[in-house]
Protein backbone atom coordinates (compact mmCIF):
# COMPACT_ATOMS: atom_id res chain seq x y z
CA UNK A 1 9.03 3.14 -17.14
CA UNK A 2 5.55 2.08 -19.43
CA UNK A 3 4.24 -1.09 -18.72
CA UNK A 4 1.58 -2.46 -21.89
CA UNK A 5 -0.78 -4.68 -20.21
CA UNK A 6 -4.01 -6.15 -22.25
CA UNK A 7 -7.26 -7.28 -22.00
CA UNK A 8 -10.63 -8.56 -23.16
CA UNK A 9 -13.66 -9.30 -22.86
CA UNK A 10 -14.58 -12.93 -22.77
CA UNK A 11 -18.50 -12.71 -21.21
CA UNK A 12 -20.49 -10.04 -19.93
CA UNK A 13 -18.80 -9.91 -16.37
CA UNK A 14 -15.88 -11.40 -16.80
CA UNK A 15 -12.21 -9.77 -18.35
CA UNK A 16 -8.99 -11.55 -19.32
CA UNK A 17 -6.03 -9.97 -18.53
CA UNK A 18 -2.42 -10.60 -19.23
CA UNK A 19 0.64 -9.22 -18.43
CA UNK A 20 3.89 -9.15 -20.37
CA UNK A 21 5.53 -11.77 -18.45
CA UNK A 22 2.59 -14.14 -19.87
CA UNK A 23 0.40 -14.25 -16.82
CA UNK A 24 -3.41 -14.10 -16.87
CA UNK A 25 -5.95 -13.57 -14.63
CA UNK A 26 -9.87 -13.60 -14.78
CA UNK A 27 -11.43 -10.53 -13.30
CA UNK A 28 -15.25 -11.05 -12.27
CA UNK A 29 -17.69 -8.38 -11.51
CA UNK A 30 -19.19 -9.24 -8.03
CA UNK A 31 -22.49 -10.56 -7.00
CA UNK A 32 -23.55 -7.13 -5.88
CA UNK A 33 -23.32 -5.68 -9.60
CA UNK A 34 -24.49 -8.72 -11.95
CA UNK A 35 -21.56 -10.62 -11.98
CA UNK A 36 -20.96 -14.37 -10.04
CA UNK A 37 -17.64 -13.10 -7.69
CA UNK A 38 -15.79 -15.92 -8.54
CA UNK A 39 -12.63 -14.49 -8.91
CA UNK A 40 -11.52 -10.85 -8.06
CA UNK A 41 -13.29 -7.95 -9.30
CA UNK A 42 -11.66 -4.37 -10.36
CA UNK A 43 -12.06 -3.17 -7.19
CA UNK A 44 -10.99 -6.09 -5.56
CA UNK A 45 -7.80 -5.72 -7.51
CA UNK A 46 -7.70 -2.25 -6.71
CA UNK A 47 -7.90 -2.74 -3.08
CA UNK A 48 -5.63 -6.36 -3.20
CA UNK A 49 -2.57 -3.98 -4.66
CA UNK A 50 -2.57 -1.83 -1.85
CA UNK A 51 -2.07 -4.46 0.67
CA UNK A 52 0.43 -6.14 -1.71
CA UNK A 53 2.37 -3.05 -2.66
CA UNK A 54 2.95 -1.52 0.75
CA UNK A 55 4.19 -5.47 1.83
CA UNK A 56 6.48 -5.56 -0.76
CA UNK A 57 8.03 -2.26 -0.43
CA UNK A 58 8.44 -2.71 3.14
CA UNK A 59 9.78 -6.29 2.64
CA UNK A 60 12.52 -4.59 -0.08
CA UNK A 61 13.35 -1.99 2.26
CA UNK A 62 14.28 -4.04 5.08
CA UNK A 63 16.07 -6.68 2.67
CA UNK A 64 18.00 -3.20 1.63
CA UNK A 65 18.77 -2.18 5.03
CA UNK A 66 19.63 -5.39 6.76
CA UNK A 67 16.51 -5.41 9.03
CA UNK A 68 15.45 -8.81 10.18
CA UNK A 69 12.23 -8.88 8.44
CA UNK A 70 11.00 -12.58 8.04
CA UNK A 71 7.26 -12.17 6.41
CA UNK A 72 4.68 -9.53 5.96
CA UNK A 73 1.07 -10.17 6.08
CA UNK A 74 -1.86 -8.11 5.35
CA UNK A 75 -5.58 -8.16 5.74
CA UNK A 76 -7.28 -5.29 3.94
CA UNK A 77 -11.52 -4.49 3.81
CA UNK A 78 -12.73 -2.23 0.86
CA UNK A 79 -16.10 -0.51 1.58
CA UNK A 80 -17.75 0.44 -1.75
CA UNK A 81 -19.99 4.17 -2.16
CA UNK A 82 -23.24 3.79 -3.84
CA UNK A 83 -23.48 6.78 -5.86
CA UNK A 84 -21.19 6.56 -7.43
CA UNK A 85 -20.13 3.04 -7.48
CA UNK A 86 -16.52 3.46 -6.24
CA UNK A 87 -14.00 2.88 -3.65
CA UNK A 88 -15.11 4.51 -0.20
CA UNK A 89 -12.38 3.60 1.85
CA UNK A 90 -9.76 1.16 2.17
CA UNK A 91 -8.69 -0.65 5.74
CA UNK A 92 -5.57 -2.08 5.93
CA UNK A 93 -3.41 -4.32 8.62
CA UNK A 94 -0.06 -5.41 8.36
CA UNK A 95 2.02 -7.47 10.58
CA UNK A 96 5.50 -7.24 10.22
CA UNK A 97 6.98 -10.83 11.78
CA UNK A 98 10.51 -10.94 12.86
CA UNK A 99 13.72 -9.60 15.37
CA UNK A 100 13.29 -6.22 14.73
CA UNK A 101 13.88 -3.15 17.35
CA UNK A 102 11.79 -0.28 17.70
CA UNK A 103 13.36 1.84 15.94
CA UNK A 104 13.90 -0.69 12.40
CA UNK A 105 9.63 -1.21 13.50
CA UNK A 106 9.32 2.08 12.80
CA UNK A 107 11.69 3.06 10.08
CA UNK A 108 9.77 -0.22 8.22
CA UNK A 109 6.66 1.23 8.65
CA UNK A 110 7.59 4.66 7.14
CA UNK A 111 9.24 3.21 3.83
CA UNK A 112 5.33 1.26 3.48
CA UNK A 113 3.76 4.42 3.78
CA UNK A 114 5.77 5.09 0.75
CA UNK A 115 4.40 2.64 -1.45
CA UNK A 116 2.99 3.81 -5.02
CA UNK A 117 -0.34 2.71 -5.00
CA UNK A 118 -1.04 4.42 -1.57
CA UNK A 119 0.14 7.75 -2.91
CA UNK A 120 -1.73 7.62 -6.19
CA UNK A 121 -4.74 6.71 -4.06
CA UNK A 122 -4.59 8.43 -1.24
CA UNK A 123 -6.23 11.52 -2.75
CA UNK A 124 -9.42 9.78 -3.87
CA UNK A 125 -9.74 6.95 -1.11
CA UNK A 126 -9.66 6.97 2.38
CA UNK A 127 -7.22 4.62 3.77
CA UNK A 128 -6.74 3.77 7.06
CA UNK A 129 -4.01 1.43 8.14
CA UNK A 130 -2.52 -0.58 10.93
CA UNK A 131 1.11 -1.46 11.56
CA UNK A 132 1.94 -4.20 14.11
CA UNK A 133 4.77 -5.62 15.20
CA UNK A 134 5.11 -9.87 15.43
CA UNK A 135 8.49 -10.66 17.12
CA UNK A 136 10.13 -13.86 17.13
């Protein structure tokens, strides 16, 4: 399945893009490299999806499966490489909140190690993650 996304520039550090469903965002380059980092930049967006994508596979998985998932959170640090500018390594925490046993703990933290953007980067990037458990 293709996906045609857009985009433009609109300053020197700063691209609009839009998605078919009509949504826009501003993407900023950061402070670091010229731009003001008021509002994500590439790599920000880069990083953000990973933390997003493993959550939401997780979440669909345990909807799938009948496993009391109530919320995923994440917290994620990127660490950028100097030369060249890129992605060093990605750290990622998630905390899976709700009535689940060991063993649906487990099986929910395997289907997020699953998750698209972790195996298209996971060549390139280092990522390290956390998986913990929040039971209500």
């Amino acid at each position: 399945m293709a996906v045609q996304m857009q985009g433009s520039t609109i300053s020197d550090t700063t691209v609009k893009i839009q998605h078919p469903s009509g949504a826009e965002y501003l993407v900023v380059a950061p402070k670091d490299n010229g731009g003001d980092g008021s509002s994500f930049s590439p790599t920000d967006l880069c990083t953000v999806s990973l933390g997003a994508c493993g959550s939401m596979i997780m979440k669909m998985f345990a909807a799938g499966k009948g496993i009391p998932v109530e919320q995923i959170r994440f917290e994620i640090i990127k660490e950028m490489a100097a030369s060249p500018r890129r992605i060093q390594k990605m750290t990622v925490v998630y905390t899976i909140r709700g009535a689940l046993s060991d063993i649906e703990f487990r099986k929910v933290e395997a289907a997020g190690r699953t998750c698209p953007v972790r195996l298209t980067l996971g060549a390139q990037v280092e990522i390290a993650e956390e998986y913990r458990l929040e039971r209500v």
